[in-house]
Protein backbone atom coordinates (compact mmCIF):
# COMPACT_ATOMS: atom_id res chain seq x y z
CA UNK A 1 124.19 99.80 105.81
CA UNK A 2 126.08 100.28 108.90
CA UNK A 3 127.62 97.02 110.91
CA UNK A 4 125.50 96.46 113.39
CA UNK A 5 127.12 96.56 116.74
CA UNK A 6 126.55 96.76 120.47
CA UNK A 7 126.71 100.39 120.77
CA UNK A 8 124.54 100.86 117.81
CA UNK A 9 120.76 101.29 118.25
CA UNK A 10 119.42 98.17 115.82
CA UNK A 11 117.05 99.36 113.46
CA UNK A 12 114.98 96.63 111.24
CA UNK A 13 113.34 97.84 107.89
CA UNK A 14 110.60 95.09 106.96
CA UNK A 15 109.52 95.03 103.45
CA UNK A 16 106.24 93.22 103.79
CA UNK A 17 105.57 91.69 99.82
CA UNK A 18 103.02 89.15 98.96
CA UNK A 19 103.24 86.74 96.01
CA UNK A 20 99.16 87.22 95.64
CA UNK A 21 99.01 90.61 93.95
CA UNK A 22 95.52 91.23 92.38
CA UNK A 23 95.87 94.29 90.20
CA UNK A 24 99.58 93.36 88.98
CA UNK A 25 99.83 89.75 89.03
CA UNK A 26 103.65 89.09 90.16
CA UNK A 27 104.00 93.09 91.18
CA UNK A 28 106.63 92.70 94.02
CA UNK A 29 108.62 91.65 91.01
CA UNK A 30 108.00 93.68 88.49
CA UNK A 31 110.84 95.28 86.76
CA UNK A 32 111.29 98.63 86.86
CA UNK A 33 114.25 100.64 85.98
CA UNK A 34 115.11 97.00 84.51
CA UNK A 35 115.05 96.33 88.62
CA UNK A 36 112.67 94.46 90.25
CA UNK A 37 109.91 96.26 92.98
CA UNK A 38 111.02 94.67 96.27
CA UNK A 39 115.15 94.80 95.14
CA UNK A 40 114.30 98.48 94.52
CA UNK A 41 113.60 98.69 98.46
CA UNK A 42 116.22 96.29 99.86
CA UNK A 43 118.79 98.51 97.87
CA UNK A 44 117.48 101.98 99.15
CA UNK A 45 117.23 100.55 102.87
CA UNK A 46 121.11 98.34 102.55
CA UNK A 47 121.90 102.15 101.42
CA UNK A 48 120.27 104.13 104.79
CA UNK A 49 122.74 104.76 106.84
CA UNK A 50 120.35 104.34 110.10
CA UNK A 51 119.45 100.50 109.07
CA UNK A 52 121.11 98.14 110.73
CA UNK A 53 119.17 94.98 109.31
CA UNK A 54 117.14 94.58 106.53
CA UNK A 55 113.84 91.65 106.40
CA UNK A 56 111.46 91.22 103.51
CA UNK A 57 108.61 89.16 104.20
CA UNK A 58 106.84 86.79 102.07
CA UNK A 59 105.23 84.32 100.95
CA UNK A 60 106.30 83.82 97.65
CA UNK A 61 109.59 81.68 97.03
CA UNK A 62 110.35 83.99 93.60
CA UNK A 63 110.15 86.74 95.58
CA UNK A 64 112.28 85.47 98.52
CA UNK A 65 114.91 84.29 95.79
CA UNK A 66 114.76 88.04 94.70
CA UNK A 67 115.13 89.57 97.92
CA UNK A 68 118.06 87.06 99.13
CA UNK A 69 120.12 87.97 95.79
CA UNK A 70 119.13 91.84 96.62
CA UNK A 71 120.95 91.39 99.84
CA UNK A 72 118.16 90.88 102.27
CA UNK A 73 117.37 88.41 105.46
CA UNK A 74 113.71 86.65 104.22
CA UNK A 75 111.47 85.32 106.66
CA UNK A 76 108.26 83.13 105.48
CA UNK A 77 104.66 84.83 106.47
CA UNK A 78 102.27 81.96 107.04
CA UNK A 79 99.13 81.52 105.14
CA UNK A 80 97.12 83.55 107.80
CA UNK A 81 99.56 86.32 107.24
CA UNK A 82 99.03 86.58 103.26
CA UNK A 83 95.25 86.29 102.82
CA UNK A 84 93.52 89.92 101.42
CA UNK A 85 92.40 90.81 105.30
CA UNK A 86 95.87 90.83 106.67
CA UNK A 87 97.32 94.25 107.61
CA UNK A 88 100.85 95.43 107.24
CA UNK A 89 101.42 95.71 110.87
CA UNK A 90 100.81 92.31 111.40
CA UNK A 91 103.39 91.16 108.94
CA UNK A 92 106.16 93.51 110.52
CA UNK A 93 105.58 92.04 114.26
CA UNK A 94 105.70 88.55 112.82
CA UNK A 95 109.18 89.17 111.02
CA UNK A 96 110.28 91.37 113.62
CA UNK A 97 110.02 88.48 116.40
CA UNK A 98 111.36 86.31 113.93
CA UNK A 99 114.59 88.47 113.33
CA UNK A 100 115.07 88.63 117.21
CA UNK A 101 114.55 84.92 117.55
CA UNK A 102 117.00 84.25 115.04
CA UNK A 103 119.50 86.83 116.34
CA UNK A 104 119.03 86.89 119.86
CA UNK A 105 119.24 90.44 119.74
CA UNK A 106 116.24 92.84 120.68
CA UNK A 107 115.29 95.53 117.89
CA UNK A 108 115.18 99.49 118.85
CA UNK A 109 113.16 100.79 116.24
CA UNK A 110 111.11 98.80 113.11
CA UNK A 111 110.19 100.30 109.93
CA UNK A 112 107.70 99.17 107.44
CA UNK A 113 109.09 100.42 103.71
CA UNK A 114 106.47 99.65 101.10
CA UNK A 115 108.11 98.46 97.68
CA UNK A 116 104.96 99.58 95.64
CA UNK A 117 106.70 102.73 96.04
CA UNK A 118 109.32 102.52 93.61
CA UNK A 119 111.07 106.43 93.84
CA UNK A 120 111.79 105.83 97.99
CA UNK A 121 114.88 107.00 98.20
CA UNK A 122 117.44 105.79 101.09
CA UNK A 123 117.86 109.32 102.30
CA UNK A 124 113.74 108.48 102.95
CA UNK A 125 114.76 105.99 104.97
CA UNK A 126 117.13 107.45 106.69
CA UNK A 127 115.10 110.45 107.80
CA UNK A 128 112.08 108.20 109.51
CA UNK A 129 114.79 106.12 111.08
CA UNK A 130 116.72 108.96 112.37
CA UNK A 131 113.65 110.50 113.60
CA UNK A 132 112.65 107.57 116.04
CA UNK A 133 116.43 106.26 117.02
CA UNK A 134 117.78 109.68 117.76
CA UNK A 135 115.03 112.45 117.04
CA UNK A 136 113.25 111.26 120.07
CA UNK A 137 109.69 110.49 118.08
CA UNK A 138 107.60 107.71 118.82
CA UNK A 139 106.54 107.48 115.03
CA UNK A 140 107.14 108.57 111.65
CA UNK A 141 105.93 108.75 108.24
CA UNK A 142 106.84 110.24 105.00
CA UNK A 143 105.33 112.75 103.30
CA UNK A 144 104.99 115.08 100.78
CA UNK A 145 103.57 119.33 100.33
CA UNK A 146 99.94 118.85 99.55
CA UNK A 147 97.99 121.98 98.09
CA UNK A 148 94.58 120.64 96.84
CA UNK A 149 91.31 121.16 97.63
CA UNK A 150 89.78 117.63 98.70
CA UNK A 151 86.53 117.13 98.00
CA UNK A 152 84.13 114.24 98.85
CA UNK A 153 80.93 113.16 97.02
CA UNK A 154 77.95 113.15 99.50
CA UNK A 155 75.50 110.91 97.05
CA UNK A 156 78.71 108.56 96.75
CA UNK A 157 77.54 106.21 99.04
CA UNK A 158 77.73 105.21 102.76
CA UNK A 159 80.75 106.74 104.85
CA UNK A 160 83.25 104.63 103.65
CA UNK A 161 81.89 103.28 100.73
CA UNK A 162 84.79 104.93 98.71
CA UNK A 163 87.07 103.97 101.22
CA UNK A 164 86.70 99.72 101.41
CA UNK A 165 86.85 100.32 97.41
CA UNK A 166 90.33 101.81 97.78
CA UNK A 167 89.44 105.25 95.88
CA UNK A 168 89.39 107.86 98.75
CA UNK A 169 91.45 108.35 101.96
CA UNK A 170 92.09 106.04 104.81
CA UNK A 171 92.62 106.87 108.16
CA UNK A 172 96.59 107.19 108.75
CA UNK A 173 97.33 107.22 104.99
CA UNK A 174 96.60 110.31 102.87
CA UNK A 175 96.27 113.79 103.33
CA UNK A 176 97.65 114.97 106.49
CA UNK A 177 95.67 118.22 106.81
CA UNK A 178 94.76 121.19 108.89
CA UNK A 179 91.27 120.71 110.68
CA UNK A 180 88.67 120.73 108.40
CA UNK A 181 87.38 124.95 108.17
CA UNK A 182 83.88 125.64 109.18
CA UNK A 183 83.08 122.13 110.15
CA UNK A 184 81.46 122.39 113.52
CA UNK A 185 84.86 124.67 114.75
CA UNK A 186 81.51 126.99 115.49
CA UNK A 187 83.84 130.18 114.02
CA UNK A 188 83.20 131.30 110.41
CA UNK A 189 86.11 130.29 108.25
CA UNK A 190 86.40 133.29 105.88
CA UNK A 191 84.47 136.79 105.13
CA UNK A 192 81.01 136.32 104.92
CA UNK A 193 80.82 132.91 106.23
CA UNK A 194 77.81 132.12 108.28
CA UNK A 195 77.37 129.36 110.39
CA UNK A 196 73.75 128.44 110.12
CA UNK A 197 74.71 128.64 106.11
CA UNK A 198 77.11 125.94 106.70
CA UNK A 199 74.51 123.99 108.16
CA UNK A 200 72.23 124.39 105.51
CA UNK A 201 74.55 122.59 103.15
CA UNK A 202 72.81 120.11 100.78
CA UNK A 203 72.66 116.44 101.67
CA UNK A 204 73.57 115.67 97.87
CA UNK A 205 76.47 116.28 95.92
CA UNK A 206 80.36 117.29 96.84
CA UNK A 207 81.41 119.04 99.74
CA UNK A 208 84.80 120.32 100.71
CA UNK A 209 87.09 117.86 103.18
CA UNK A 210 89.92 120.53 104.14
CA UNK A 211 88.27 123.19 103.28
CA UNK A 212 85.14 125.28 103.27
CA UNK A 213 83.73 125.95 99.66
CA UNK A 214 82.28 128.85 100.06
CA UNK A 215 85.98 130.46 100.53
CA UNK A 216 88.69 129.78 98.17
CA UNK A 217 92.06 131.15 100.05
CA UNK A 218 94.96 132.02 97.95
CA UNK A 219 97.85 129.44 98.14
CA UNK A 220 99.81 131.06 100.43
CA UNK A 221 97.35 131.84 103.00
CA UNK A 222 96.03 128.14 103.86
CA UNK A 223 98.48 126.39 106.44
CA UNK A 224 100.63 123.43 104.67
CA UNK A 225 99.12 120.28 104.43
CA UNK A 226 101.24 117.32 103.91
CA UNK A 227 100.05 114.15 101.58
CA UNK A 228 100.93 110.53 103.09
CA UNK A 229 103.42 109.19 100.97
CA UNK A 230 102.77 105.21 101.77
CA UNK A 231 106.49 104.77 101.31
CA UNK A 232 108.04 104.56 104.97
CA UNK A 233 107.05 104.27 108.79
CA UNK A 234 109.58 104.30 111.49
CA UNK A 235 107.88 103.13 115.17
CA UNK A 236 109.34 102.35 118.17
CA UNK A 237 109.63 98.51 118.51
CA UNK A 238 108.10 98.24 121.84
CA UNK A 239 105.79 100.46 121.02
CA UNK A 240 104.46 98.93 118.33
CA UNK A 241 104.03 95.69 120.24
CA UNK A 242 102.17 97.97 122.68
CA UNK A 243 99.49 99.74 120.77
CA UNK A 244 99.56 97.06 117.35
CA UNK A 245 99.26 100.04 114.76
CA UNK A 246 101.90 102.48 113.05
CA UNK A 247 100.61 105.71 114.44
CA UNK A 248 100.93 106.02 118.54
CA UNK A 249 102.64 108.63 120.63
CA UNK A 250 104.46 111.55 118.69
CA UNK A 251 104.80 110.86 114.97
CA UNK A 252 107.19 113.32 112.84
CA UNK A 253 106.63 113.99 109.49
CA UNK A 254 109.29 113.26 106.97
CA UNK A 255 109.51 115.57 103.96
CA UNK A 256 109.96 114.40 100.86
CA UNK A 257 110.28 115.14 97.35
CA UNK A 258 106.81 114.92 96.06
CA UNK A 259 107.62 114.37 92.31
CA UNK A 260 109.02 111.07 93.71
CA UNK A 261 105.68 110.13 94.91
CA UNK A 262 104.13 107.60 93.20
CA UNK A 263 102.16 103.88 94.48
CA UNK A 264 102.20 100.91 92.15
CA UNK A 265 98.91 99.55 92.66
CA UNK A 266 97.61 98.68 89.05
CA UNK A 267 98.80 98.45 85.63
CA UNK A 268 98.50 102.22 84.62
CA UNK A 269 100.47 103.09 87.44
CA UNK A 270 103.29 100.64 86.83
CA UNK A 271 103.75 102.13 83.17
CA UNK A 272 104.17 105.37 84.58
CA UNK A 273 106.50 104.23 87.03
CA UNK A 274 108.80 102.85 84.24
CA UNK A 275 108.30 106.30 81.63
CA UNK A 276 109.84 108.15 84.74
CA UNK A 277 112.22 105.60 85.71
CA UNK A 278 114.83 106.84 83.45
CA UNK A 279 114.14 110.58 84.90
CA UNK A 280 114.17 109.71 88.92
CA UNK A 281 117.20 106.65 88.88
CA UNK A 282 118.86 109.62 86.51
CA UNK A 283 122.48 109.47 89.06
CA UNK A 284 120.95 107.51 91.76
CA UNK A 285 121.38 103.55 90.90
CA UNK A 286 125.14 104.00 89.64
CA UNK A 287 126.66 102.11 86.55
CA UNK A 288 127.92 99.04 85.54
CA UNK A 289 131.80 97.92 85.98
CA UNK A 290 133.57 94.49 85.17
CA UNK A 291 132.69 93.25 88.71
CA UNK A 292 129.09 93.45 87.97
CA UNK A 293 128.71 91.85 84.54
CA UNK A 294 130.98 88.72 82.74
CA UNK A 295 129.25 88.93 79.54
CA UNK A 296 127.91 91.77 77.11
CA UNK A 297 124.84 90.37 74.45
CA UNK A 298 124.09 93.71 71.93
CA UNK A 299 121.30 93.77 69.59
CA UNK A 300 122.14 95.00 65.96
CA UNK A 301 119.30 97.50 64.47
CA UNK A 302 118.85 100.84 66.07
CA UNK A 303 121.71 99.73 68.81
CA UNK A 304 124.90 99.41 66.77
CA UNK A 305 122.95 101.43 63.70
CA UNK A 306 120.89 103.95 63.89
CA UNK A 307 117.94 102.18 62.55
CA UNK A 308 117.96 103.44 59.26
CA UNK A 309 118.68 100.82 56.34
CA UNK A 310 119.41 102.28 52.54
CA UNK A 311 118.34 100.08 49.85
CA UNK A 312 120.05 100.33 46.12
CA UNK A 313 118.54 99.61 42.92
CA UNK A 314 119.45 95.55 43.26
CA UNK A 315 117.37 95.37 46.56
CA UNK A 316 121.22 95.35 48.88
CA UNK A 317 121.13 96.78 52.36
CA UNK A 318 123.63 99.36 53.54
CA UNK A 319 123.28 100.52 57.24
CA UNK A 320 125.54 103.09 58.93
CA UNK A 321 127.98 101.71 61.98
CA UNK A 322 130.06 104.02 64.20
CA UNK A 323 134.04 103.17 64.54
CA UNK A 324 133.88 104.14 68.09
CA UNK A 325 131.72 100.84 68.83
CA UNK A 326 134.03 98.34 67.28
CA UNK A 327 136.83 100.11 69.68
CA UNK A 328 134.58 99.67 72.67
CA UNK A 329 133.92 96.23 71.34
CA UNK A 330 137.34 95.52 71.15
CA UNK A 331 138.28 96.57 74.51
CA UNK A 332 135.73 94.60 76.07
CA UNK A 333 136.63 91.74 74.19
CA UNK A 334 140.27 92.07 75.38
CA UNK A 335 138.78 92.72 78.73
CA UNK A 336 137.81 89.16 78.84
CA UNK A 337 133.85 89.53 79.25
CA UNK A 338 131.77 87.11 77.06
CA UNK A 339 130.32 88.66 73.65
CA UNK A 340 127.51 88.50 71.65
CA UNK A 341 125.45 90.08 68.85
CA UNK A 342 121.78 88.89 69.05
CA UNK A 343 119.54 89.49 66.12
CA UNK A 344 115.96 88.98 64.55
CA UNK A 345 117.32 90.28 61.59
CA UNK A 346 118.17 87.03 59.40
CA UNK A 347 120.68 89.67 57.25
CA UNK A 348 124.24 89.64 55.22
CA UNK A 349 125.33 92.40 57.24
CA UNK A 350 124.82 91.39 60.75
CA UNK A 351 126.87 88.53 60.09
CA UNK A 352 130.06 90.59 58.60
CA UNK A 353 130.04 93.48 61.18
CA UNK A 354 130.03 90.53 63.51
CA UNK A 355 133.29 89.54 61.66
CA UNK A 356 134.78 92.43 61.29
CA UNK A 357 134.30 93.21 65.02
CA UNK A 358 135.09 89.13 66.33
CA UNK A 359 132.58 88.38 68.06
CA UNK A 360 129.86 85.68 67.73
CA UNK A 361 126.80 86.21 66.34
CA UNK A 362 123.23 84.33 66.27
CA UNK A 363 120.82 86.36 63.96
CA UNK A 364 117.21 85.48 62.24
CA UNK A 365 116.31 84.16 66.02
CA UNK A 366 112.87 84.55 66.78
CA UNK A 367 112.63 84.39 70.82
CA UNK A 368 115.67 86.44 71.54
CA UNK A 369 114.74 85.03 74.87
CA UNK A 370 114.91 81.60 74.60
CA UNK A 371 118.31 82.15 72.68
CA UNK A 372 119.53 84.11 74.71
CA UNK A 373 118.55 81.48 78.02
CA UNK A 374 120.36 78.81 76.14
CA UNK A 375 123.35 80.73 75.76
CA UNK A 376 123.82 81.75 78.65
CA UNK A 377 123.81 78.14 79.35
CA UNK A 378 126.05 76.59 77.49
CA UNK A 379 128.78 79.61 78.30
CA UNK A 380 127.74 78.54 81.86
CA UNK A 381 127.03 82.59 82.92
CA UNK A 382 124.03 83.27 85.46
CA UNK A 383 121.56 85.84 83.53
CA UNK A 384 121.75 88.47 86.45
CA UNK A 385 125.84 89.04 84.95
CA UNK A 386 124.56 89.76 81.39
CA UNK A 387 124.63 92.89 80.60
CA UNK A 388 122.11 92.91 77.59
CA UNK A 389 121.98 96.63 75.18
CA UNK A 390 118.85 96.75 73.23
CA UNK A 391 116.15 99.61 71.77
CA UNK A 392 113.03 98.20 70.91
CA UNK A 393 110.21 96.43 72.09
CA UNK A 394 111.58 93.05 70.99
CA UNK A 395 114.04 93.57 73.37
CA UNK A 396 111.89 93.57 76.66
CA UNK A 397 111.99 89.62 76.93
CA UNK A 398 115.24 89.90 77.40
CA UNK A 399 115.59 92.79 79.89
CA UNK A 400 113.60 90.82 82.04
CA UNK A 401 116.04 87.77 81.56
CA UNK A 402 119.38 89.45 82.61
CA UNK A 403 120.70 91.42 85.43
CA UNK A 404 121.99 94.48 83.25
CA UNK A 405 119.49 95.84 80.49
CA UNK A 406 120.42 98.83 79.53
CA UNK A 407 118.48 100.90 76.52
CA UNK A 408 120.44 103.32 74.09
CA UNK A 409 119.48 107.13 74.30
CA UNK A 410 117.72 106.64 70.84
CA UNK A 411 115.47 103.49 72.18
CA UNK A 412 111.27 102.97 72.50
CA UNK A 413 109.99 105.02 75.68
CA UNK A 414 108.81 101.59 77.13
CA UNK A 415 112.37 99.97 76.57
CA UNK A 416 113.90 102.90 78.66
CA UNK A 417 111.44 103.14 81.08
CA UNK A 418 112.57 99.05 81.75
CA UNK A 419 116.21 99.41 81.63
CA UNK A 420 118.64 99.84 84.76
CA UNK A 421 120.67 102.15 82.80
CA UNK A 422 120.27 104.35 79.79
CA UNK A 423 123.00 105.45 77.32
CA UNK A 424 123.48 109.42 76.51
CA UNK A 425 124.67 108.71 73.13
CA UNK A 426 121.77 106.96 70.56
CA UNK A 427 122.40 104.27 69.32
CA UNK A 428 124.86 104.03 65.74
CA UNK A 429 126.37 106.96 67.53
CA UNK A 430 128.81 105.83 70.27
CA UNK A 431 126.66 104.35 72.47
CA UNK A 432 128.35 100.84 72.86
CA UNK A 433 131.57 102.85 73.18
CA UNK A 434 130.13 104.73 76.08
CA UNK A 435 129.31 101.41 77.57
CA UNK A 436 132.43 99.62 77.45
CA UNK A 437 133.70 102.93 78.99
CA UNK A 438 131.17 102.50 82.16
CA UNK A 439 132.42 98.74 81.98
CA UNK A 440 136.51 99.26 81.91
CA UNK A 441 136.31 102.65 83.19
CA UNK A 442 140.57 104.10 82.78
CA UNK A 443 141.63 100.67 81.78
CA UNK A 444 139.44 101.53 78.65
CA UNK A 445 142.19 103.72 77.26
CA UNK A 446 145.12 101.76 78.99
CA UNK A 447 144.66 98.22 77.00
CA UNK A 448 146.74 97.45 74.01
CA UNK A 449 145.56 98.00 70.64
C-alpha cells in the first residue's frame, strides 16, 4: 500500500464486517487458511497498489482487535448501522466521512471489499481501483465468465419470493447478462422461433432468464455473460454520496479468475473455502521467517513420525523419526526461538526424542489448547508469534490459538484446509526440516554445528 501523498489520488477500501453473523456465528473471524475472514481482506487491500487507506467497519470489538493487528484503521458502526436491514452502502458512507473527519483529507474514490469472499486477490483490488482513479469509470465491480443457462421457477412464488430468501439473483449482484432472448425484443431469437409461441408459454413451471428454451446455442455462439463476483466495488466518492448506491454512471467490469469465486455465507460454504485454501493461498500468502514467529510448539504423531507405531511381542512401541528434523530442530534451537513438543500421547518415546533433540516436552495433555495458552504464558510470548506444526484434528484448537499453524503435507484435509501454510514434505519425512528452513532461510546452513 502506497504512502499516501498530495499528488496521489486517495483511495479508501472499506471492509464493512458485522459481529452479528446468522449463518456462521463469529464468520468475519473465521479462520481460513489458518487466517481469519476480515485479515484475509485487509492483507489483499494493504497489498493493492491503488489503496491508499484501508477502514474496516464494525461493530464487534473481536473483530476490530483483528482488523487493527491486520494493519487496518477501524471505525465503530452504530447500532442503527448493524441491525439485519442495513445495507452495505450505508456502512461505507458512514466510515468514509469518518476517515475524512479524522484525516482532514477528502477521499477520491471508495471501495467496498467484502471479506466473505475469501480468494479476492489484491490484483482484484487493484483493477476496480484503477478503473475509477485513472480508467475514467464512474463504477466498478468484479466479475467472473458466466456460461449457464439461468432458469427461474414460475410456481416458485411471488416475484421475489426467491429473492428476500437469498436463493436467486438480486438486482446489481449476480449474473451480468445479455438481454434476456425472445422476451418481448418482438424478434424471434433462433430458427423456428415464433413469437405468439413465446407468448403462449405456461404460467407454471421454469422458464429461461438469459435465454430462450426453445433454442439451445452452442457455447461459442451466445455473447459472454459475466457472473457478479460480490468481492469488490470501486465508486467515485462523490458520486456515491450523490446517487447512495454502488452502481451509477459508467461501471467497468473487472475480470477475474472465476475458480477464485467463492461467498462464505453458511457453514457448507466455509468448509469448502478451507479444502481449497491450501490450493488458492498455494504462493500467494508467503512463508514464515524469524521476524514473524519467537517460538515453534510441534506435535509428535504423524508430525515428527509418520503415524505409524510398531508394536513387539512385549507390547513396546517403536515409531520411525527422520534425522533431518532433529537438524532443523537444532538450528532453530540455536536460532534462539522458543521450543516445544506438545503431545496427547502420554508415551516413553515422546519423552526421549524430546531428549535426544533438547527441547521441552509436555505430553499425555488433554486440551492441547489450554496447555498450550498457559505456556505461552508463562514464556511470556503473544499466541499470534507461535508458530504451531500439527496433522490431525486434535490439532485445530490450537491453530485457532496461534498466529502460525501450519499442517504437514501428510495431515487431515480439514487441518490443511485451516493452516496458513502447508509443508511439501509429510510428516516423519523432513517436514520440520523444511520448516526451520522457511524460518532461518541461508542462516540455516551457516550456524555452527
Amino acid at each position: 500500500m502506497p504512502e499516501s501523498t498530495a499528488a496521489v489520488r486517495r483511495v479508501l477500501a472499506v471492509i464493512p464486517a458485522r459481529g452479528g453473523s446468522k449463518g456462521v456465528p463469529a464468520k468475519n473471524l473465521a479462520p481460513v487458511g489458518g487466517v481469519p475472514l476480515v485479515a484475509r481482506a485487509v492483507r489483499e487491500c494493504r497489498a493493492a497498489r491503488h489503496v491508499t487507506d484501508v477502514v474496516v467497519s464494525t461493530d464487534d470489538a473481536a473483530i476490530a482487535e483483528t482488523a487493527r493487528q491486520a494493519g487496518a484503521e477501524v471505525v465503530l458502526r452504530p447500532a442503527d448501522l448493524a441491525g439485519d436491514t442495513a445495507t452495505s452502502e450505508a456502512a461505507v458512507l458512514h466510515a468514509l466521512d469518518a476517515h475524512e473527519a479524522l484525516h482532514g483529507a477528502r477521499v477520491d474514490v471508495v471501495l467496498l471489499v467484502q471479506c466473505t469472499s475469501p480468494f479476492l486477490t489484491r490484483e482484484d483490488v487493484d483493477g476496480v481501483a484503477a478503473a475509477v482513479a485513472d480508467g475514467g469509470a464512474d463504477t466498478a465491480v468484479t466479475v467472473a465468465p458466466f456460461h449457464g443457462f439461468l432458469w427461474r421457477d414460475a410456481g416458485a412464488g411471488a416475484p421475489g419470493a426467491d429473492v428476500a430468501a437469498g436463493h436467486g439473483p438480486v438486482p446489481g449482484a449476480g449474473a451480468v447478462s445479455a438481454p434476456d432472448r425472445g422476451a418481448g425484443t418482438g424478434a424471434p431469437s433462433g430458427p423456428g422461433d415464433d413469437p405468439a409461441a413465446a407468448r403462449a408459454e405456461p404460467a407454471a413451471g421454469g422458464h429461461g432468464v438469459n435465454h430462450d428454451k426453445s433454442f439451445r446455442p452452442r457455447r461459442q455462439d451466445r455473447p459472454q455473460d459475466f457472473l457478479e463476483t460480490g468481492a469488490a466495488y470501486a465508486m467515485d466518492a462523490a458520486g456515491l454520496r450523490e446517487h447512495g448506491h454502488r452502481f451509477f454512471g459508467r461501471t467497468d467490469l473487472v475480470r477475474t479468475d472465476p475458480a477464485r469465486v467463492l461467498e462464505v455465507d453458511d457453514p457448507h460454504d466455509l468448509a469448502r473455502a478451507r479444502a481449497l485454501a491450501p490450493l488458492l493461498d498455494a504462493g500467494r500468502t508467503g512463508l514464515p521467517t524469524a521476524d514473524d514467529i519467537d517460538a515453534v510448539v510441534l506435535d509428535f504423531d504423524g508430525t515428527q513420525t509418520d503415524d505409524r507405531v510398531l508394536i513387539d511381542a512385549d507390547g513396546r512401541e517403536f515409531v520411525s523419526v527422520h534425522r533431518g528434523d532433529g537438524l532443523g530442530v537444532a538450528a532453530l534451537r540455536r536460532g534462539g526461538l522458543k521450543l516445544l513438543i506438545l503431545s496427547t500421547e502420554q508415551n516413553p518415546v515422546v519423552a526421549a526424542r524430546a531428549r535426544k533433540l533438547k527441547i521441552p516436552v509436555l505430553h499425555g495433555v488433554d486440551r492441547k489448547d489450554l496447555a498450550l495458552k498457559q505456556w505461552c504464558e508463562e514464556q511470556g510470548i503473544a499466541p499470534e508469534r507461535v508458530l504451531y506444526v500439527g496433522n490431525d484434528v486434535n490439532d485445530l484448537p490450537c491453530f485457532a490459538l496461534v498466529g502460525w499453524p501450519v499442517a504437514v503435507a501428510s495431515a487431515h484435509d480439514a487441518v490443511r484446509g485451516a493452516a496458513r501454510a502447508v509443508t511439501t514434505l509429510p510428516g516423519g519425512d523432513g517436514a520440520v526440516r523444511e520448516i526451520a528452513g522457511w524460518i532461518l532461510g541461508p542462516s540455516l546452513d551457516s550456524l555452527p554445528q
